[in-house]
Protein backbone atom coordinates (compact mmCIF):
# COMPACT_ATOMS: atom_id res chain seq x y z
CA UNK A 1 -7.53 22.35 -3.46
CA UNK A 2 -3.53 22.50 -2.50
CA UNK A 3 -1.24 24.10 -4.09
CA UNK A 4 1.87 22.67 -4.94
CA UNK A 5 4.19 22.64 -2.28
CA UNK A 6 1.53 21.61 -0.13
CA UNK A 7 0.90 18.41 -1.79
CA UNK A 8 4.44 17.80 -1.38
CA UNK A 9 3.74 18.10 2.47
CA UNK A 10 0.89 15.52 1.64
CA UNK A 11 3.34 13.60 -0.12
CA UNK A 12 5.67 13.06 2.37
CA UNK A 13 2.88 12.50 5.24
CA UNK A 14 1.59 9.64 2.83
CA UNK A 15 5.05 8.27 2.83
CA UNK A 16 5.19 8.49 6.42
CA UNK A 17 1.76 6.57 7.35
CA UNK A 18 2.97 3.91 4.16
CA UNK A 19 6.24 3.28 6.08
CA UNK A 20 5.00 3.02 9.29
CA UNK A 21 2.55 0.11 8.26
CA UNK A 22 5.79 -1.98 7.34
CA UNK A 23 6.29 -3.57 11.25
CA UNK A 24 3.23 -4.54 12.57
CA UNK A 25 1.56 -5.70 9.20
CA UNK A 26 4.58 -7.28 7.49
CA UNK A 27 6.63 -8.70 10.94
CA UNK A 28 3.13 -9.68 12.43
CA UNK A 29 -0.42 -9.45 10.10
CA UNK A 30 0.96 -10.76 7.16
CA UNK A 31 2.51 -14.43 8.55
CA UNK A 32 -0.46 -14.68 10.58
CA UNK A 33 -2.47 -14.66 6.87
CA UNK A 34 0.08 -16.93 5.44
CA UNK A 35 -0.46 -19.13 8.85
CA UNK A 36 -4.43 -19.01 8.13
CA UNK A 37 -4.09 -20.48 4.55
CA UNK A 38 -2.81 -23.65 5.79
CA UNK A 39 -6.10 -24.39 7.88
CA UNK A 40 -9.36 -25.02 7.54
CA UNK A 41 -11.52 -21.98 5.32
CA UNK A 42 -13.90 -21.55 8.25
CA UNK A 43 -11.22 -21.48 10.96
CA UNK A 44 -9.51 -18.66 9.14
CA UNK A 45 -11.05 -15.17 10.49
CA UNK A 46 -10.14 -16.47 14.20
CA UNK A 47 -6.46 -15.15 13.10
CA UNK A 48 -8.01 -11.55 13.47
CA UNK A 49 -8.08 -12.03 16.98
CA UNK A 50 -4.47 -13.70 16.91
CA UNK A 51 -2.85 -10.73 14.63
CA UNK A 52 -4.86 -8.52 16.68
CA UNK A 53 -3.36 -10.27 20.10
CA UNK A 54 0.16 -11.28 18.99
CA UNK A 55 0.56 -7.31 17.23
CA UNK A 56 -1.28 -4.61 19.10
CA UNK A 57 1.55 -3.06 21.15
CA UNK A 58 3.86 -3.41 17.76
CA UNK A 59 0.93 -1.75 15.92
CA UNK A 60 0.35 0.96 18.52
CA UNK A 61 3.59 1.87 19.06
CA UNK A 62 4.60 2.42 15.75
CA UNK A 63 1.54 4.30 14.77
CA UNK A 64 2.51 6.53 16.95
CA UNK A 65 5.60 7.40 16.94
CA UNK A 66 5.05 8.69 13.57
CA UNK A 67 4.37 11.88 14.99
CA UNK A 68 8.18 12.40 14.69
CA UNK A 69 6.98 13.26 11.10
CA UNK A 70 6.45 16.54 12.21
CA UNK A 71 10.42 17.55 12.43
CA UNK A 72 10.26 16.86 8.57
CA UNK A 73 7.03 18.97 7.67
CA UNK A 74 8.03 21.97 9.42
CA UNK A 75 10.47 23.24 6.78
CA UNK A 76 7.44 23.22 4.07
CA UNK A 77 4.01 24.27 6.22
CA UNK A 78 3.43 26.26 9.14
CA UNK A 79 4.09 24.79 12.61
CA UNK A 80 0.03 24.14 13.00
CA UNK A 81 -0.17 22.45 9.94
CA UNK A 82 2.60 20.02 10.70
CA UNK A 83 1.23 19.09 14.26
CA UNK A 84 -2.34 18.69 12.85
CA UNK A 85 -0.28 16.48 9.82
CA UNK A 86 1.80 14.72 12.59
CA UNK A 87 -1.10 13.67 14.73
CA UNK A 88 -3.38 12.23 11.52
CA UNK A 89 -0.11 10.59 10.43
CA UNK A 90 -0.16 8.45 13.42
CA UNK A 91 -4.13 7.67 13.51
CA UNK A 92 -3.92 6.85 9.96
CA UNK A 93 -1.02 4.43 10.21
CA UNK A 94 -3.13 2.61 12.90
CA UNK A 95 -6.18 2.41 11.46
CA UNK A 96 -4.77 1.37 8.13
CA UNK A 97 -2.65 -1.24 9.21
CA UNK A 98 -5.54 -3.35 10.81
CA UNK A 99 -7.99 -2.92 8.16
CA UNK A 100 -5.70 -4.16 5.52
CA UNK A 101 -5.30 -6.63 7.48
CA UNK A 102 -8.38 -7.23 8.01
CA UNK A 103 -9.81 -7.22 4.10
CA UNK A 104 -6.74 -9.59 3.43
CA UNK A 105 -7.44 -12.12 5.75
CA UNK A 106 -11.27 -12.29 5.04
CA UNK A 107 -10.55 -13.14 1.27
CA UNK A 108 -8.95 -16.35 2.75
CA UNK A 109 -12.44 -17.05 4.30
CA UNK A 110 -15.62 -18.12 3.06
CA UNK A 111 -16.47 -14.57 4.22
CA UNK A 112 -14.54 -12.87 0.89
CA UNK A 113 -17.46 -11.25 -0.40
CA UNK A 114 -18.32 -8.85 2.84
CA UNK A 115 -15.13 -7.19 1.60
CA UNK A 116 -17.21 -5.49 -0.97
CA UNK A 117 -19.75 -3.71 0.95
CA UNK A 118 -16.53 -2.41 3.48
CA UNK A 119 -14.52 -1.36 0.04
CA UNK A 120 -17.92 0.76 -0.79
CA UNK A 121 -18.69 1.91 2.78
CA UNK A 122 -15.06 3.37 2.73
CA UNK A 123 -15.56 4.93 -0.46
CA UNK A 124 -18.57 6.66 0.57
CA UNK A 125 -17.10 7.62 4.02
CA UNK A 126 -14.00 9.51 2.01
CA UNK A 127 -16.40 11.06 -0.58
CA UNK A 128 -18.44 12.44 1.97
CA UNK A 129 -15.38 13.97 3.64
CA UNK A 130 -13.63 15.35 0.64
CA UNK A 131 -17.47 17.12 -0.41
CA UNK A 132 -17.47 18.80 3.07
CA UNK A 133 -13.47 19.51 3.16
CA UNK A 134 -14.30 23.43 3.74
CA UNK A 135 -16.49 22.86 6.47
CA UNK A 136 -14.25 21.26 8.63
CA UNK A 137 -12.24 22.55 11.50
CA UNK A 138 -8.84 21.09 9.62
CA UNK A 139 -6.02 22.30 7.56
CA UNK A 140 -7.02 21.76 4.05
CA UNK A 141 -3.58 19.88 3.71
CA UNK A 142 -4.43 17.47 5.93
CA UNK A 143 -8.00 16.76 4.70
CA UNK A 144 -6.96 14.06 1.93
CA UNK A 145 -5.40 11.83 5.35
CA UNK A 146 -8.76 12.68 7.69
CA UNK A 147 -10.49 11.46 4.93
CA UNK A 148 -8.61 8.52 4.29
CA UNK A 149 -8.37 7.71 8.02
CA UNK A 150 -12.45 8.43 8.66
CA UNK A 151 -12.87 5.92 5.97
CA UNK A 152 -10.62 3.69 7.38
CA UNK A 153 -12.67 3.91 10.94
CA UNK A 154 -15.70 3.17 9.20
CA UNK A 155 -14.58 0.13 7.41
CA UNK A 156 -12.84 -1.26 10.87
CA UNK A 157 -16.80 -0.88 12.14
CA UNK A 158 -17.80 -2.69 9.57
CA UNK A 159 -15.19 -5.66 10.03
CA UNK A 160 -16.37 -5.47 13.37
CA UNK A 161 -20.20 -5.51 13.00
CA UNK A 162 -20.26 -8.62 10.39
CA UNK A 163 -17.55 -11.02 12.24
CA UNK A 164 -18.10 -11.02 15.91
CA UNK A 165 -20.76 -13.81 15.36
CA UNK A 166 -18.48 -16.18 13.82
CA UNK A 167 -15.48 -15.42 15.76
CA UNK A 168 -18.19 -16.16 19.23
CA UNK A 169 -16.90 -19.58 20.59
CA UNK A 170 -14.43 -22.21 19.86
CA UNK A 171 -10.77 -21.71 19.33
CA UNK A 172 -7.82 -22.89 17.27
CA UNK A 173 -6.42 -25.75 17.76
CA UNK A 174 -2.90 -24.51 17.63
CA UNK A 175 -2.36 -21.11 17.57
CA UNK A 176 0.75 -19.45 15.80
CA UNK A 177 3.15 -17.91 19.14
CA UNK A 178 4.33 -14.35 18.19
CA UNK A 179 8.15 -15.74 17.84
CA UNK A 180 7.15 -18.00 15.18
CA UNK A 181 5.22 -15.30 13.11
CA UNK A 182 8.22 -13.09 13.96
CA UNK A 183 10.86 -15.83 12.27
CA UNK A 184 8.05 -15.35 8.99
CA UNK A 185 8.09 -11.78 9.30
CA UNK A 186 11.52 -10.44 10.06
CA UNK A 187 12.49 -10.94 6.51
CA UNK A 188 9.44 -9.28 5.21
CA UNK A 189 9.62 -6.23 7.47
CA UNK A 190 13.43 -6.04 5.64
CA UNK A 191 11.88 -5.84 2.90
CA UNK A 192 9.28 -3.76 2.62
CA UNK A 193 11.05 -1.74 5.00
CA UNK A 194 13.48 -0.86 2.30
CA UNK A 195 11.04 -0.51 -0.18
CA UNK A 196 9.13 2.15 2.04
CA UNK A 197 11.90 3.40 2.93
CA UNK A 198 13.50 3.88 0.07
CA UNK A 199 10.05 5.92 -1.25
CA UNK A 200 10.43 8.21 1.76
CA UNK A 201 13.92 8.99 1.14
CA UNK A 202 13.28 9.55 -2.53
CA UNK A 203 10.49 11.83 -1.78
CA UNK A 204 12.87 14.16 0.57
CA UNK A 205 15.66 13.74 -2.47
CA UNK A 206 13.38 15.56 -4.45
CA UNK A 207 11.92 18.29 -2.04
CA UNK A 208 15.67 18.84 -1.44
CA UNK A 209 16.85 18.68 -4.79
CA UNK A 210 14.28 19.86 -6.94
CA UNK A 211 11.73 21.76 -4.43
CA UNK A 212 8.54 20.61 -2.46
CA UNK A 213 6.49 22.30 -5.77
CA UNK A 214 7.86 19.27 -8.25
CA UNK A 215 7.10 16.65 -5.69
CA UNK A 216 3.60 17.95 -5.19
CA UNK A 217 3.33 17.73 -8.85
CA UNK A 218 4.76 14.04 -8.71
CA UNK A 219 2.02 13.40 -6.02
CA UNK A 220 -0.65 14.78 -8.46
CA UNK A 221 0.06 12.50 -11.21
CA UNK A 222 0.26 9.27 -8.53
CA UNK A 223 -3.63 10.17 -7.09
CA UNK A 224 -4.60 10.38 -11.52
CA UNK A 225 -2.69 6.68 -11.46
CA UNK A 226 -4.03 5.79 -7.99
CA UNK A 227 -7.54 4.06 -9.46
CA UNK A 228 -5.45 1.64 -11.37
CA UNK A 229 -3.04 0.77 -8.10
CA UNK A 230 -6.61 0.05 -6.32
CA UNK A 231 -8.05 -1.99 -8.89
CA UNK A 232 -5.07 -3.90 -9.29
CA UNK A 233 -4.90 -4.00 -5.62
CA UNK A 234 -8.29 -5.74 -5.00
CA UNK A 235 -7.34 -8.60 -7.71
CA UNK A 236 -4.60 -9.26 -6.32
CA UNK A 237 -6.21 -9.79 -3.08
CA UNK A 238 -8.80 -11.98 -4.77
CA UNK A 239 -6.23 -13.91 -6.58
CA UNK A 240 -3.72 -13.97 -3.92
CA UNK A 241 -5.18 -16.62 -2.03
CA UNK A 242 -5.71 -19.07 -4.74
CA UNK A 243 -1.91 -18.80 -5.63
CA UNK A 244 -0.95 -19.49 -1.86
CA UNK A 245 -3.18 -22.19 -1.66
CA UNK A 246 -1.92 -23.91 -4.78
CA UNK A 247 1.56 -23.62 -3.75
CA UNK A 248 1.07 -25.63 -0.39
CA UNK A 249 -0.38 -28.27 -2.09
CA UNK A 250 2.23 -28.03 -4.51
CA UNK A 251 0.40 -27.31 -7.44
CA UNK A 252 3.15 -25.46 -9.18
CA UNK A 253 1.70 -25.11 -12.36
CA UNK A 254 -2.01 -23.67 -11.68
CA UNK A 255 -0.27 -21.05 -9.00
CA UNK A 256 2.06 -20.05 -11.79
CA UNK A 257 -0.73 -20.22 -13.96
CA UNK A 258 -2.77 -17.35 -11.60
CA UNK A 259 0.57 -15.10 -11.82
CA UNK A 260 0.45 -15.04 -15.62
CA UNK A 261 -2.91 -13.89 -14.99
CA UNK A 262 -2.71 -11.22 -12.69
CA UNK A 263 0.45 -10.40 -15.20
CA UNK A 264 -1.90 -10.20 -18.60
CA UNK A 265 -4.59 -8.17 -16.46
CA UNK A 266 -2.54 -5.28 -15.38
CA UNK A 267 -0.99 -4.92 -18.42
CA UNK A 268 -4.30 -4.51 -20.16
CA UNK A 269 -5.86 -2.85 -17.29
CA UNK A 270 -2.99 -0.31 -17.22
CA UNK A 271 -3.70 0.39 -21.19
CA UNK A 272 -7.17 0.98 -20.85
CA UNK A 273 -6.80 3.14 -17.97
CA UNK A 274 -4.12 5.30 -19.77
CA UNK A 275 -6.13 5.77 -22.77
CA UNK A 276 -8.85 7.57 -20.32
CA UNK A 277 -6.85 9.48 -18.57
CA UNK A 278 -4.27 10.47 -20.17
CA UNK A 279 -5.33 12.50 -23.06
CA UNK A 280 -6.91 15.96 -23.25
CA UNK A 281 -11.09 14.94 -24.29
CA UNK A 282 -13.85 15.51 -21.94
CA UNK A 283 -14.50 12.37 -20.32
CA UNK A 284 -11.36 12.94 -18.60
CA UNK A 285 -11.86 14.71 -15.40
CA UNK A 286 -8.53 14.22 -13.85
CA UNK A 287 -7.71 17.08 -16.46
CA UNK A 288 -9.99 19.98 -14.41
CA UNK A 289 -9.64 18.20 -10.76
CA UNK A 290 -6.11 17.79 -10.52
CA UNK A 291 -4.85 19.81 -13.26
CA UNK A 292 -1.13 20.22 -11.50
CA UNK A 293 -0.72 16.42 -12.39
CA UNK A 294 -1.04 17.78 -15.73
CA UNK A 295 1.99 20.05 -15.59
CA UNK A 296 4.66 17.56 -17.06
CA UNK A 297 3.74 16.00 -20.09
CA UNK A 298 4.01 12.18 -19.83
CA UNK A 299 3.88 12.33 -16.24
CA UNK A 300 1.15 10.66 -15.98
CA UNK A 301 2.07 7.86 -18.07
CA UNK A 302 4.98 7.08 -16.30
CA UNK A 303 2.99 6.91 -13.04
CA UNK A 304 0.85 5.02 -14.48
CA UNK A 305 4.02 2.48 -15.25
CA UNK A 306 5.02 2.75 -12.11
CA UNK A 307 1.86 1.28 -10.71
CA UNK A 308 2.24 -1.23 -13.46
CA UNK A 309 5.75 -2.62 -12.72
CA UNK A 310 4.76 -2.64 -8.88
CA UNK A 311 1.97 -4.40 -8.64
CA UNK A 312 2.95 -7.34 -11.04
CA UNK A 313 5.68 -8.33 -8.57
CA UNK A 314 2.63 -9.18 -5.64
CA UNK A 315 1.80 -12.43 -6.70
CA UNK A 316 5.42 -13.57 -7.17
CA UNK A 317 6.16 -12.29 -3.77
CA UNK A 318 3.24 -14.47 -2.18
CA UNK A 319 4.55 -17.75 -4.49
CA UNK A 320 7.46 -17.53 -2.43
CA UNK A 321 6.10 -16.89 1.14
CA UNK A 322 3.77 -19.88 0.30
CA UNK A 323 7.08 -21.69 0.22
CA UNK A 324 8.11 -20.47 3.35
CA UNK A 325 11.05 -18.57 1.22
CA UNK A 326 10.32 -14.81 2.82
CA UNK A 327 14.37 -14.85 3.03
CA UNK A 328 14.01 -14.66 -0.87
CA UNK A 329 11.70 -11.56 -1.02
CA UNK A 330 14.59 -10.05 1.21
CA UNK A 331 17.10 -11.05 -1.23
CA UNK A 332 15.16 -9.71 -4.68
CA UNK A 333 14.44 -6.16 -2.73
CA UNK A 334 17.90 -5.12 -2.36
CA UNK A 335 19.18 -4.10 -5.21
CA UNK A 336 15.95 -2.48 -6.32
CA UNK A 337 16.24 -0.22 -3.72
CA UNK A 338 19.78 0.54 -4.28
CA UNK A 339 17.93 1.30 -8.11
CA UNK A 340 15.15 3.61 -6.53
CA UNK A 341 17.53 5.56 -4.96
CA UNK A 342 20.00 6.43 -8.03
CA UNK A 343 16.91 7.76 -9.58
CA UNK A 344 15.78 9.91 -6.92
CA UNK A 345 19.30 11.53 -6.90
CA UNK A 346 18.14 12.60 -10.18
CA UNK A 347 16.08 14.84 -9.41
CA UNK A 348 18.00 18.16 -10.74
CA UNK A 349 17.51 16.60 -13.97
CA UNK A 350 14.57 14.94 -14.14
CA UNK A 351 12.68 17.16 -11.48
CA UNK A 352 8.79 15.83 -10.81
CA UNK A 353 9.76 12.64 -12.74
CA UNK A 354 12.31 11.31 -10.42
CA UNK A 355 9.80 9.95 -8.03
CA UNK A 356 7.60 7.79 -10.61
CA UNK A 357 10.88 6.59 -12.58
CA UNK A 358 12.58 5.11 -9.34
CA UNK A 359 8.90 3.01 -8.82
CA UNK A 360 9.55 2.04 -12.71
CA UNK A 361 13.45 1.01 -12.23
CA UNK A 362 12.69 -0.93 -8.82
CA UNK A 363 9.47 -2.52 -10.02
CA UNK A 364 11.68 -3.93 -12.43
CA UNK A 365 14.49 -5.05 -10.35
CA UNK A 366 12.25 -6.85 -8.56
CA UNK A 367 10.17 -8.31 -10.56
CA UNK A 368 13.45 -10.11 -12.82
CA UNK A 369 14.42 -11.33 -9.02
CA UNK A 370 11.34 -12.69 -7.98
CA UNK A 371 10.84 -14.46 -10.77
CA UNK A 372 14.68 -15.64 -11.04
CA UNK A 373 13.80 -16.97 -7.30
CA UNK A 374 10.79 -18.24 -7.95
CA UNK A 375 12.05 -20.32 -10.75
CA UNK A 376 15.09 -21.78 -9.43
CA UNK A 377 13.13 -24.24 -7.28
């Protein structure tokens, strides 16, 4: 559907609405979830409303200013395509932002299970959008991010349509102010800040040091890996919340038992996954849809890694900010940055494989620093 140097522009427009998640989820959404685990299950889902209160100017005004996005797309589509980009950019960071929120919080609830009917209703909301993609009154490079951000909208209904009854009446007891979810979530905004960050600027090192074509290839190869990163995704989001839980009550051993787990199932999950998808039969789709991806051989597989390596650093992350140690997750993402970036300055060499091999060396990084951290106490 895009040619190469278009998906590049997607690339980097995906980057954009990624990084500008990073405030208002990590400095606000994500302390108010750690706050929730330490009361009662059916009190949880009232901190909607409190993430919602404490971080809706945070969340709106870094939605959008995203727009500035545009400055950066201009060089690599036409001026229309980067303002339509721009402006879905900013929706999509918004309505992103609060639905992950959103799903995350409810699997700390006795509510967990709704989150599968708003997974599917999503799904079907982007499927029907990417089926109709050349009926619609929108650049076909920005289609994948009106898709993403219609099924976004749909799943925020949802959320909306199954919890107002319980969140009717009654209020917390104590409710989290926003400085002290701010203390919580400076540290993790450093964090994945960098990490973002880092992406984004390794995207542009390639566009500028290889050409937008190689990225979009790059890109190609991350949407074949991207069922794995969602799978993955959704465990952890099941699992994450028994971890947490076992960690306040200092129950070091099943918590660590749960990241072992999560560990064993990626690995696995990632080996199946590449065994489908990877080589050239027919029950592998990915082949005739996104043949570009296909362009590099083993550039798949290395995305696939790099979804690997990522996601088994999740539930070490949320071991420590159980312990009220976000300081630590700081720590451990520094020099895996400093990592992801020597590899994207790579690029003349290794081209479309600069962007998945500086997810691979980071991962890494910090992964051996979580766990060093984890371990020490």
């Amino acid at each position: 559907m895009l040619s190469p140097d278009r998906l590049g522009a997607y690339a980097l427009s995906f980057s954009a609405v990624q990084l500008g998640a990073v405030i208002p989820l990590q400095l606000i959404f994500v302390p108010a979830i750690t706050e929730a685990a330490s009361a009662r299950r059916p009190e949880r889902l009232r901190f909607l409303v409190v993430g919602l209160r404490r971080g809706k100017w945070i969340l709106l005004t870094t939605g959008l200013s995203l727009g500035a996005v545009y400055w950066l797309l201009v060089p690599i589509v036409s001026v229309e395509e980067a303002l339509t980009l721009a402006a879905v950019v900013a929706g999509a960071a918004l309505s992103q932002t609060f639905q992950t929120f959103g799903r995350r919080l409810l699997h700390y609830t006795p509510w967990s299970h709704r989150t599968l009917w708003m997974s599917a209703t999503r799904l079907v909301a982007v499927v029907a959008v990417l089926s109709n993609w050349s009926r619609l009154p929108v650049a076909p490079v920005a289609i994948p991010l009106v898709a993403l951000l219609f099924g976004d909208v749909m799943l925020l209904a949802a959320l909306a349509g199954t919890s107002w009854r319980d969140l009717r009446g009654g209020q917390l007891a104590q409710e989290p102010t926003t400085a002290k979810l701010m203390r919580r979530g400076r540290w993790l905004v450093g964090a994945e800040g960098l990490s973002r960050a880092a992406g984004f600027a390794v995207s542009n090192l390639v566009v500028a040091l290889a050409g937008a074509p190689l990225l979009g290839a790059a890109e190609a190869a991350r949407v074949v890996a991207q069922p794995l990163r969602v799978a993955m995704t959704g465990l952890n989001w099941v699992v994450n919340p028994r971890i947490m839980e076992a960690r306040i009550r200092g129950a070091h051993h099943r918590s660590d038992q749960l990241v072992r787990f999560v560990g064993a199932a990626t690995v696995v999950g990632a080996v199946l996954y590449g065994s489908v998808v990877i080589p050239d039969w027919p029950i592998n789709l990915f082949r005739s849809l996104i043949p570009v991806a296909y362009r590099f051989d083993h550039l798949v597989l290395v995305s696939i890694a790099a979804v690997g390596v990522t996601v088994v650093a999740v539930p070490l992350t949320t071991e420590l900010m159980a312990s009220q140690r976000e300081q630590d997750v700081f720590t451990a993402e520094r020099l895996s940055v400093v990592v992801a970036i020597l590899c994207g300055l790579t690029a003349p060499i290794t081209g479309a494989f600069a962007r998945p091999l500086s997810m691979v060396g980071s991962g890494l990084v910090r992964a051996w620093r979580l766990r060093a951290l984890v371990t020490r106490h």
